[in-house]
PDB file of N, CA and C in Angstrom:
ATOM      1  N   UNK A   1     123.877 105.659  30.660  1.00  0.00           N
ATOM      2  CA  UNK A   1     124.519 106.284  29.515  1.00  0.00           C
ATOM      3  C   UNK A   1     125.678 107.149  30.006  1.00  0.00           C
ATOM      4  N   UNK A   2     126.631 107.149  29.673  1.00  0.00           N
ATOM      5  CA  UNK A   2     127.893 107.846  29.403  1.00  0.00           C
ATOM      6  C   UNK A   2     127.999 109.528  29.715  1.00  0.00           C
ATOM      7  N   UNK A   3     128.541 110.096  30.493  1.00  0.00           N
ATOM      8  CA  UNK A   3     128.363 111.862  29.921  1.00  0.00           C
ATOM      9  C   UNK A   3     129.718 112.119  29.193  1.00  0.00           C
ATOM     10  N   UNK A   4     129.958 112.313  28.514  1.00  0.00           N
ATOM     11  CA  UNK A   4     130.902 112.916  27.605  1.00  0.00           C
ATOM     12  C   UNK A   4     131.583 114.504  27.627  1.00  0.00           C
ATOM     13  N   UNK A   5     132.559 114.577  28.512  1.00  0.00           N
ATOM     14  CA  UNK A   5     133.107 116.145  28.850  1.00  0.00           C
ATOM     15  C   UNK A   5     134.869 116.711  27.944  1.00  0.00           C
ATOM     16  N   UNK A   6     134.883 117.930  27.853  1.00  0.00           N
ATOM     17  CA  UNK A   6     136.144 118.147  27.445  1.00  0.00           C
ATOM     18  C   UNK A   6     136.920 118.030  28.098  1.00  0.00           C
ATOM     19  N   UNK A   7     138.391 118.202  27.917  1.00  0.00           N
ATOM     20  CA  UNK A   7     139.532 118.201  28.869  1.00  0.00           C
ATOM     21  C   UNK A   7     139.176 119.692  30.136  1.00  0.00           C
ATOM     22  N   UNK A   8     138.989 120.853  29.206  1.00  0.00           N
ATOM     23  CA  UNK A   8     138.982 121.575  29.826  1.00  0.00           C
ATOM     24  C   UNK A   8     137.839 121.955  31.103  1.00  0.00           C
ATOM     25  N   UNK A   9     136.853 121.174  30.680  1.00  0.00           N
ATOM     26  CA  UNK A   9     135.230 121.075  31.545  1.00  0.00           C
ATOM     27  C   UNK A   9     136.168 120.036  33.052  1.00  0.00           C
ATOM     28  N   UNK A  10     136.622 119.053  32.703  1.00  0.00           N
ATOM     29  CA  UNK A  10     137.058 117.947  33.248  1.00  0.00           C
ATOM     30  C   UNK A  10     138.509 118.763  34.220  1.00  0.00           C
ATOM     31  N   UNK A  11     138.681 119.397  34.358  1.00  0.00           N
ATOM     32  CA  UNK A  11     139.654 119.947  34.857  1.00  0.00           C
ATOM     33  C   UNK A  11     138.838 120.646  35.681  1.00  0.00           C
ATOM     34  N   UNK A  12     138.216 121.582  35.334  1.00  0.00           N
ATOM     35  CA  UNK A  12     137.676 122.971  36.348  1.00  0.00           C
ATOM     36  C   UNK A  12     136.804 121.910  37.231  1.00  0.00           C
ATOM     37  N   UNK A  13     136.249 120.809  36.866  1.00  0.00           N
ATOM     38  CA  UNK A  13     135.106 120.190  37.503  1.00  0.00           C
ATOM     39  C   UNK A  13     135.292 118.776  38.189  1.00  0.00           C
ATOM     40  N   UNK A  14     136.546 118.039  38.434  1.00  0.00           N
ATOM     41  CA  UNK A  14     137.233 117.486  38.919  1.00  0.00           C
ATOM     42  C   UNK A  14     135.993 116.546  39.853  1.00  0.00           C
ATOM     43  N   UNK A  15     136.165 117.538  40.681  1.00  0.00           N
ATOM     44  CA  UNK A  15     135.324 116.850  41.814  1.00  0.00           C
ATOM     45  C   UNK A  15     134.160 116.130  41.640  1.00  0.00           C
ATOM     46  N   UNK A  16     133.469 116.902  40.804  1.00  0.00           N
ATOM     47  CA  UNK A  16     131.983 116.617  40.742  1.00  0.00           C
ATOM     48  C   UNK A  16     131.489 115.654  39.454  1.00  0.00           C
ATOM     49  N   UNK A  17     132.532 115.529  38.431  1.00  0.00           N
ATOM     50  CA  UNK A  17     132.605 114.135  37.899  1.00  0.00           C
ATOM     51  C   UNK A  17     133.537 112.797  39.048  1.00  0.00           C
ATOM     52  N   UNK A  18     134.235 113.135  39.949  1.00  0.00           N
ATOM     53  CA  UNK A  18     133.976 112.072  40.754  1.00  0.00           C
ATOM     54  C   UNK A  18     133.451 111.575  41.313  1.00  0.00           C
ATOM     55  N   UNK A  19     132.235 112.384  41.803  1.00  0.00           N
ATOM     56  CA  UNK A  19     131.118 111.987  42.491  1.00  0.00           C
ATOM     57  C   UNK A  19     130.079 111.249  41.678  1.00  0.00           C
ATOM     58  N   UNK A  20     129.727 111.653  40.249  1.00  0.00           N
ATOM     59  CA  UNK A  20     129.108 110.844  38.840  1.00  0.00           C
ATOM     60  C   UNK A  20     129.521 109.709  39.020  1.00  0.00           C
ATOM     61  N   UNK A  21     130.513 109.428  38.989  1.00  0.00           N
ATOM     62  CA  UNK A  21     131.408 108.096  38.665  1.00  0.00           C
ATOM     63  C   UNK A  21     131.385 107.057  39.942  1.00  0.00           C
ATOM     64  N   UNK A  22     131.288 108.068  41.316  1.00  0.00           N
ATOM     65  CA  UNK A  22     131.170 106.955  42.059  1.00  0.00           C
ATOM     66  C   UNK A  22     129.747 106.299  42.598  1.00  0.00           C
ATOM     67  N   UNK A  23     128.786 107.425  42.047  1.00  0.00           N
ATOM     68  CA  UNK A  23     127.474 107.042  41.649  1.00  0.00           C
ATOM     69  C   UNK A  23     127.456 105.797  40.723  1.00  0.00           C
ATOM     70  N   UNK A  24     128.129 105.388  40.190  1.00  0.00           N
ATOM     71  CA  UNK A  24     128.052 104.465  39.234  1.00  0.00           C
ATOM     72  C   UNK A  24     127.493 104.606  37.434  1.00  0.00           C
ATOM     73  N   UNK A  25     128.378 105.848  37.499  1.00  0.00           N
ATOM     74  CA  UNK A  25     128.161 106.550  35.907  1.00  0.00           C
ATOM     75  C   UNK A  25     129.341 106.823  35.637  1.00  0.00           C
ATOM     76  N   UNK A  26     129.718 106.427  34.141  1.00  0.00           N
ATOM     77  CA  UNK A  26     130.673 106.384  33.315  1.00  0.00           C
ATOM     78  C   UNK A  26     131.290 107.815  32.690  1.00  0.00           C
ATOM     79  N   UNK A  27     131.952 108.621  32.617  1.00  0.00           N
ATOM     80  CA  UNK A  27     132.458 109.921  32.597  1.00  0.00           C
ATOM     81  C   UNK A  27     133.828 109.635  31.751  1.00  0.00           C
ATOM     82  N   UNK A  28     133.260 110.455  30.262  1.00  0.00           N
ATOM     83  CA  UNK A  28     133.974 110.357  29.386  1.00  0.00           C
ATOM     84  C   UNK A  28     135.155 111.705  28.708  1.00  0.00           C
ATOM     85  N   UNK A  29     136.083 111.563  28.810  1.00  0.00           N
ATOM     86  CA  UNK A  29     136.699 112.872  29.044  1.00  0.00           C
ATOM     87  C   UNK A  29     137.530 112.530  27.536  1.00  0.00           C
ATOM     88  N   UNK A  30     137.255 114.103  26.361  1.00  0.00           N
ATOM     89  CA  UNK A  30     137.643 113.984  25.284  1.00  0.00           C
ATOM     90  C   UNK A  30     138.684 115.220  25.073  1.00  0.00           C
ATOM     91  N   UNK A  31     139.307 115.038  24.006  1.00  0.00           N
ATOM     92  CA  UNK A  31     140.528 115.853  23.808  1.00  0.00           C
ATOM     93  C   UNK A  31     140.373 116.262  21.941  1.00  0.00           C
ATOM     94  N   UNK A  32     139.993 117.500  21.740  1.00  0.00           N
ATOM     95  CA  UNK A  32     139.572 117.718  20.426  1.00  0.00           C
ATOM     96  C   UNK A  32     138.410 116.862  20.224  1.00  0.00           C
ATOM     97  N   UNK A  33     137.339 116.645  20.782  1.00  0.00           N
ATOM     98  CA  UNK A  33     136.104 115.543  20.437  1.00  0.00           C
ATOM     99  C   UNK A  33     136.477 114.675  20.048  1.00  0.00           C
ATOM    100  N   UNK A  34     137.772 113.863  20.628  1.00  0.00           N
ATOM    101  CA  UNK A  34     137.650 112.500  20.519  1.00  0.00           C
ATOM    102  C   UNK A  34     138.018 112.165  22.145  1.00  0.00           C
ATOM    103  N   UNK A  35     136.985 111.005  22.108  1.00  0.00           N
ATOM    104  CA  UNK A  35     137.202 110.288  23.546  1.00  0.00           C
ATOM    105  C   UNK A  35     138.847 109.900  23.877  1.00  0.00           C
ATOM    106  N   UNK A  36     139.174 110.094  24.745  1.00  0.00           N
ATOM    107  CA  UNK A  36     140.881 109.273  25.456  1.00  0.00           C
ATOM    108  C   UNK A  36     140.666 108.790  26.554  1.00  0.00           C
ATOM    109  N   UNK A  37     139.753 109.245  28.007  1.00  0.00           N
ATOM    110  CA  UNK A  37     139.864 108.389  28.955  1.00  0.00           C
ATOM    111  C   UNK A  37     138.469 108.069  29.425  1.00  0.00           C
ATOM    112  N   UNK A  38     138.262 107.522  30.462  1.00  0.00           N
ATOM    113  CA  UNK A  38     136.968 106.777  30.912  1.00  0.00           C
ATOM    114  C   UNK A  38     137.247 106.914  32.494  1.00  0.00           C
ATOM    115  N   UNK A  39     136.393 107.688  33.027  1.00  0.00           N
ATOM    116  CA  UNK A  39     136.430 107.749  35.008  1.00  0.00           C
ATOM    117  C   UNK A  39     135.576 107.325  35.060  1.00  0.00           C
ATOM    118  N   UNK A  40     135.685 105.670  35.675  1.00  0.00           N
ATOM    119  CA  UNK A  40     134.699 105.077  36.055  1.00  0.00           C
ATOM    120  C   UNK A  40     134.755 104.233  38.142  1.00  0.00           C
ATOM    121  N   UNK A  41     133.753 104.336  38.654  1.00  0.00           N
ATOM    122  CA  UNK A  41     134.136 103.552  39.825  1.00  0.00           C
ATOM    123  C   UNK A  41     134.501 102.146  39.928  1.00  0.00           C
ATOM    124  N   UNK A  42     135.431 102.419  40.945  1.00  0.00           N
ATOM    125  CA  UNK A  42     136.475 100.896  40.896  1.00  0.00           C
ATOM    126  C   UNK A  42     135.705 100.250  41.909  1.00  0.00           C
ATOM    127  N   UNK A  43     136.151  98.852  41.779  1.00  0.00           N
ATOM    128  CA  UNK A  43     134.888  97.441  42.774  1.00  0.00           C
ATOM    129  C   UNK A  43     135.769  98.085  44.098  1.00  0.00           C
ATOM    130  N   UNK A  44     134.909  97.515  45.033  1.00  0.00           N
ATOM    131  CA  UNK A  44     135.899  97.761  46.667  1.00  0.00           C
ATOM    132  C   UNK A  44     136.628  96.932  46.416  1.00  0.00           C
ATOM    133  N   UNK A  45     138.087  96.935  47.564  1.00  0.00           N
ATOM    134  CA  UNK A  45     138.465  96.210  47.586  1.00  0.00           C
ATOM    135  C   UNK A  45     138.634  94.665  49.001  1.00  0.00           C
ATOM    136  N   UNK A  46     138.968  93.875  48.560  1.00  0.00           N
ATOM    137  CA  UNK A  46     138.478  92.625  49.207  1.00  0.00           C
ATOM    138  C   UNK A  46     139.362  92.340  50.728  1.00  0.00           C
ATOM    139  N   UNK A  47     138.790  92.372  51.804  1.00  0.00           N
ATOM    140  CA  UNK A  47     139.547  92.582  52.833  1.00  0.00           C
ATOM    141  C   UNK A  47     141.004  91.133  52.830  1.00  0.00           C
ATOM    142  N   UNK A  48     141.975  91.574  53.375  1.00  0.00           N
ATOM    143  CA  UNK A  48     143.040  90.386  52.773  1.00  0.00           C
ATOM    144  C   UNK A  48     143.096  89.291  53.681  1.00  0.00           C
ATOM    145  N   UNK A  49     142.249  89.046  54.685  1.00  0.00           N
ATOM    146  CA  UNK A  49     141.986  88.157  55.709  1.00  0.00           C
ATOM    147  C   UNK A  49     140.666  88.050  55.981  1.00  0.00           C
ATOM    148  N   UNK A  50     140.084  87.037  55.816  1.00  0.00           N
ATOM    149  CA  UNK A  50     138.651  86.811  55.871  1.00  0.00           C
ATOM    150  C   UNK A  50     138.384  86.552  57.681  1.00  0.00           C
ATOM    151  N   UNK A  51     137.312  86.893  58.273  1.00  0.00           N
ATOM    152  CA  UNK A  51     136.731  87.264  59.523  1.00  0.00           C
ATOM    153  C   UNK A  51     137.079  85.582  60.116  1.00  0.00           C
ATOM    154  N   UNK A  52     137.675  85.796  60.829  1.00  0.00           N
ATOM    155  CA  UNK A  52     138.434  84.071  61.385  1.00  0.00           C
ATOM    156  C   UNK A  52     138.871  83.036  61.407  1.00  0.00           C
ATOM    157  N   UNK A  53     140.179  83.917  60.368  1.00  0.00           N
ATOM    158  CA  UNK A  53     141.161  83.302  59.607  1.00  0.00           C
ATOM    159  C   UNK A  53     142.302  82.679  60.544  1.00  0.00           C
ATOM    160  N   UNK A  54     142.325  83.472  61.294  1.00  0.00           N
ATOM    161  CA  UNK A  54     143.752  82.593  62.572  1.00  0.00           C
ATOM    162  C   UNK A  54     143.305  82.261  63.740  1.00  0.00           C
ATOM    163  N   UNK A  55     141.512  81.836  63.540  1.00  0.00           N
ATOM    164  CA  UNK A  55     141.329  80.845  64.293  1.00  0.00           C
ATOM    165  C   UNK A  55     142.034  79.331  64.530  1.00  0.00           C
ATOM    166  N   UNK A  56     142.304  79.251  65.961  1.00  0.00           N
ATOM    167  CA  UNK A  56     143.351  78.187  66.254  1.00  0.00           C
ATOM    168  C   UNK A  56     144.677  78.354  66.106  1.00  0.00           C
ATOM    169  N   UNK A  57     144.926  79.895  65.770  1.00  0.00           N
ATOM    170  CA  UNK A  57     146.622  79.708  65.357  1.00  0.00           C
ATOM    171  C   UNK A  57     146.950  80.669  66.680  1.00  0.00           C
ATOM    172  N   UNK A  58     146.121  81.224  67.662  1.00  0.00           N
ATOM    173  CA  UNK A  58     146.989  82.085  68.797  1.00  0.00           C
ATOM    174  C   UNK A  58     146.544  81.126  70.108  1.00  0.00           C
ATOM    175  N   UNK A  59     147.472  81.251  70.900  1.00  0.00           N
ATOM    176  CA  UNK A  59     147.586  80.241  72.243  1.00  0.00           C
ATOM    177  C   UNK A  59     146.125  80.803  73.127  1.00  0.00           C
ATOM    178  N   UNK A  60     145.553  79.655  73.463  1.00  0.00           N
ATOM    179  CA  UNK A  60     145.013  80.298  74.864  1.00  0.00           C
ATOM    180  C   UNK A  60     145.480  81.046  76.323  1.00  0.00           C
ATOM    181  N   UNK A  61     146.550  80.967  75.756  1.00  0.00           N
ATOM    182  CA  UNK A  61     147.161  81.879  77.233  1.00  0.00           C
ATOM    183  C   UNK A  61     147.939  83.414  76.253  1.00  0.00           C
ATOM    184  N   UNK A  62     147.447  83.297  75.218  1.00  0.00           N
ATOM    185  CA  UNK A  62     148.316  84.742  74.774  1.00  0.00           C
ATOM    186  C   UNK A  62     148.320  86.038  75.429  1.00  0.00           C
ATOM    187  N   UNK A  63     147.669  86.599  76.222  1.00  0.00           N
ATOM    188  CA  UNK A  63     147.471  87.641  77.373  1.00  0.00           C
ATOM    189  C   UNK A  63     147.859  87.276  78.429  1.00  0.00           C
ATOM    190  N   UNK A  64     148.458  85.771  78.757  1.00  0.00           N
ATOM    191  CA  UNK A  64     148.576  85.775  79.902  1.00  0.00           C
ATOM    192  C   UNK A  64     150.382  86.330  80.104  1.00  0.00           C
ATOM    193  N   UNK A  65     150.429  86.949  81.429  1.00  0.00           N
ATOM    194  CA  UNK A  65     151.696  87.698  81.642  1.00  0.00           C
ATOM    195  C   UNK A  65     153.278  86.213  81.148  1.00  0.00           C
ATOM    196  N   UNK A  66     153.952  86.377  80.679  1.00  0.00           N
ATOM    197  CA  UNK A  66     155.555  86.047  80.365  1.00  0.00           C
ATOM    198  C   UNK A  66     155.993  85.486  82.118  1.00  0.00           C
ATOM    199  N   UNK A  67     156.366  84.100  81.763  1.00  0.00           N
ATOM    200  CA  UNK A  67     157.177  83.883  82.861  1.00  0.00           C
ATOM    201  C   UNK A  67     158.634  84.909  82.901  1.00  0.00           C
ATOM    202  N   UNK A  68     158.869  85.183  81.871  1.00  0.00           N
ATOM    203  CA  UNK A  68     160.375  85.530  81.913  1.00  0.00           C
ATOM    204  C   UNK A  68     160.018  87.261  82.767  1.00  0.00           C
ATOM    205  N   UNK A  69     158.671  88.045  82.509  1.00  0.00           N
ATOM    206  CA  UNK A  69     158.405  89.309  82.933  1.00  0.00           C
ATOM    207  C   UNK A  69     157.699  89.122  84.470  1.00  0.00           C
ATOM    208  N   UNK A  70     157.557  88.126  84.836  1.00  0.00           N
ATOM    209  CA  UNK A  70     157.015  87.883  86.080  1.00  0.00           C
ATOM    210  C   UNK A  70     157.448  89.047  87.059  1.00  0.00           C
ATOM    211  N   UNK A  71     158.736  89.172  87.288  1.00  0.00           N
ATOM    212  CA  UNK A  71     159.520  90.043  88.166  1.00  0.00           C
ATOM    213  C   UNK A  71     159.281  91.714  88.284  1.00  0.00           C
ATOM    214  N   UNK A  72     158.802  92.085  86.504  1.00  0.00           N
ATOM    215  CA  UNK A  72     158.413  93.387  86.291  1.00  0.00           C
ATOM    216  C   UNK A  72     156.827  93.670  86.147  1.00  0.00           C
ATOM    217  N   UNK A  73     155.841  92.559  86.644  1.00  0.00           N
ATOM    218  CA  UNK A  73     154.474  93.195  86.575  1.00  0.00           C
ATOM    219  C   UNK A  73     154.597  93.870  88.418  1.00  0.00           C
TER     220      UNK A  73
END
């Protein structure tokens, strides 16, 4: 269920309706007793490369030293 707070509750208390919300409770913030916004927790988000994705795309010698740097190891 929902908690339902004023603007002014929702201000002094900031923090601790974020913590409600990221509990996974809905936090309803009203202006003259009518509802206007909703602090609710957002999904994670989805990593943008999945765990061995550029498999096959780097050389087997990628660590190995540069002919062209040969001179400076």
């Amino acid at each position: 269920m929902p908690v339902a707070v004023n603007m002014l509750k929702a201000k002094s208390s900031l923090s601790q309706l974020v913590k409600r919300a990221e509990a996974g409770e809905d936090v309803i913030i009203a202006r003259n007793r009518k509802p206007v916004v909703r602090l609710t927790r957002l999904k994670p988000a989805k990593s943008q490369l999945p765990c061995g994705a550029l498999h096959g795309w780097i050389a087997d010698d990628f660590d190995a030293p540069m002919e062209e740097m040969k001179d400076y190891v």
